[in-house]
Protein backbone atom coordinates (compact mmCIF):
# COMPACT_ATOMS: atom_id res chain seq x y z
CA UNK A 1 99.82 32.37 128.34
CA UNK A 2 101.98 29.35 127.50
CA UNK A 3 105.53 29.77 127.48
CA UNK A 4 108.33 27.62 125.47
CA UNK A 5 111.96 26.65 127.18
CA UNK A 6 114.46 25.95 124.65
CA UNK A 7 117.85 24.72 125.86
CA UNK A 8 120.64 26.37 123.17
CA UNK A 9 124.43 25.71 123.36
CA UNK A 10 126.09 28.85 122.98
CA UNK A 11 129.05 27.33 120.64
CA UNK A 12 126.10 26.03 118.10
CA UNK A 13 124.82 29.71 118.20
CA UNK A 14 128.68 30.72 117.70
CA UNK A 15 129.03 28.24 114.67
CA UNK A 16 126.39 29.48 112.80
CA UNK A 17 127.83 32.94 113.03
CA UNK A 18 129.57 34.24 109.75
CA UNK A 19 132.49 36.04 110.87
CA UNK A 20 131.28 39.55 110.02
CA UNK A 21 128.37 38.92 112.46
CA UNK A 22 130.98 37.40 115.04
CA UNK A 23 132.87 40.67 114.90
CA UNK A 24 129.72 42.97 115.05
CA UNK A 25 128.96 41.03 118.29
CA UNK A 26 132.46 41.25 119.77
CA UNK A 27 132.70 45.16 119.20
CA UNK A 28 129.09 45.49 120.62
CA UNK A 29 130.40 43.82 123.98
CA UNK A 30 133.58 46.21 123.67
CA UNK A 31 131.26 48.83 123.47
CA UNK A 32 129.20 48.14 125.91
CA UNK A 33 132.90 47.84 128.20
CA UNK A 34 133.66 44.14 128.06
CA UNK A 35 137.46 43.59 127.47
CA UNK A 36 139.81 40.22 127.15
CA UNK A 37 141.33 41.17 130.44
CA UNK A 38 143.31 37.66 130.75
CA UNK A 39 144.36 38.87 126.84
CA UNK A 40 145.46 41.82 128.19
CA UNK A 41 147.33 39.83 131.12
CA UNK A 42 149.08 37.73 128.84
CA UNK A 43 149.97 40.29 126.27
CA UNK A 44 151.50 43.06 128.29
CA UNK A 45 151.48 42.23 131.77
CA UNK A 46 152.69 45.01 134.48
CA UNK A 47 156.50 45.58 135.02
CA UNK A 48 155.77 46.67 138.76
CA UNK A 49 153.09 46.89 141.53
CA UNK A 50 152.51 50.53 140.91
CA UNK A 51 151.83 50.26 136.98
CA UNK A 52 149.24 47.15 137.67
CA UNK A 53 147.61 49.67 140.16
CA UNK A 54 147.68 52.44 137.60
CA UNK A 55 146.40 50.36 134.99
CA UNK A 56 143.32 48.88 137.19
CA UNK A 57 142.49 52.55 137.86
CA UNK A 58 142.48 53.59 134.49
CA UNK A 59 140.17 50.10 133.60
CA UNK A 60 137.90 51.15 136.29
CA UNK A 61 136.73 54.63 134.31
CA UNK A 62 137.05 53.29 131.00
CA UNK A 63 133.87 53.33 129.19
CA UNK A 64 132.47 55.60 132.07
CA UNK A 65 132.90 58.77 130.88
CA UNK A 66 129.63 60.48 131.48
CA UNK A 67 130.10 59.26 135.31
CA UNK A 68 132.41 62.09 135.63
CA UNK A 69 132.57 65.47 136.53
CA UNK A 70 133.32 68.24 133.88
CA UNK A 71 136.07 69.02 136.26
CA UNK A 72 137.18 65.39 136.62
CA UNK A 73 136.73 64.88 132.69
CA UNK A 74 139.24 67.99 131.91
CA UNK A 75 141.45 66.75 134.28
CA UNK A 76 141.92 63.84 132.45
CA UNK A 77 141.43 65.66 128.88
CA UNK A 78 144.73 67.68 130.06
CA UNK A 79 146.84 64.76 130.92
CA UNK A 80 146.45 63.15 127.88
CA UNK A 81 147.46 65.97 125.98
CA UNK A 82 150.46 65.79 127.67
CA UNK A 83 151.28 62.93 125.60
């Protein structure tokens, strides 16, 4: 079986993206649990050590819902009814 090795630059696949298909493939990343955490850095970044701890926790189970317990999910489920 032959096989074919084609060298493609990522920003010539990115150019010939309309922008519709550019933002289908940015919320399929998000999806899939891929953030702009340097965004997010430069946007809001943490007042104190304790939020930027709290806010790495929370990034660590985003997206991984089905990872947790029933238990652990209602846990959560109640706190943010709190709010």
């Amino acid at each position: 079986m032959a096989s074919i090795s084609i060298d493609v630059d990522i920003e010539e696949v990115l150019w010939g993206m309309s922008d519709r298909e550019k933002q289908k493939l940015v919320d399929e990343l998000y999806d899939d649990g891929f953030t702009p955490k340097e965004l997010e850095k430069k946007l809001d970044p943490p007042t104190h050590a304790a939020e930027s701890i709290f806010n790495e926790a929370l990034d660590k189970i985003k997206g991984k819902w089905n990872m947790l317990t029933e238990e652990e999910e209602q846990i959560i489920i109640n706190i943010s009814k709190r709010f």
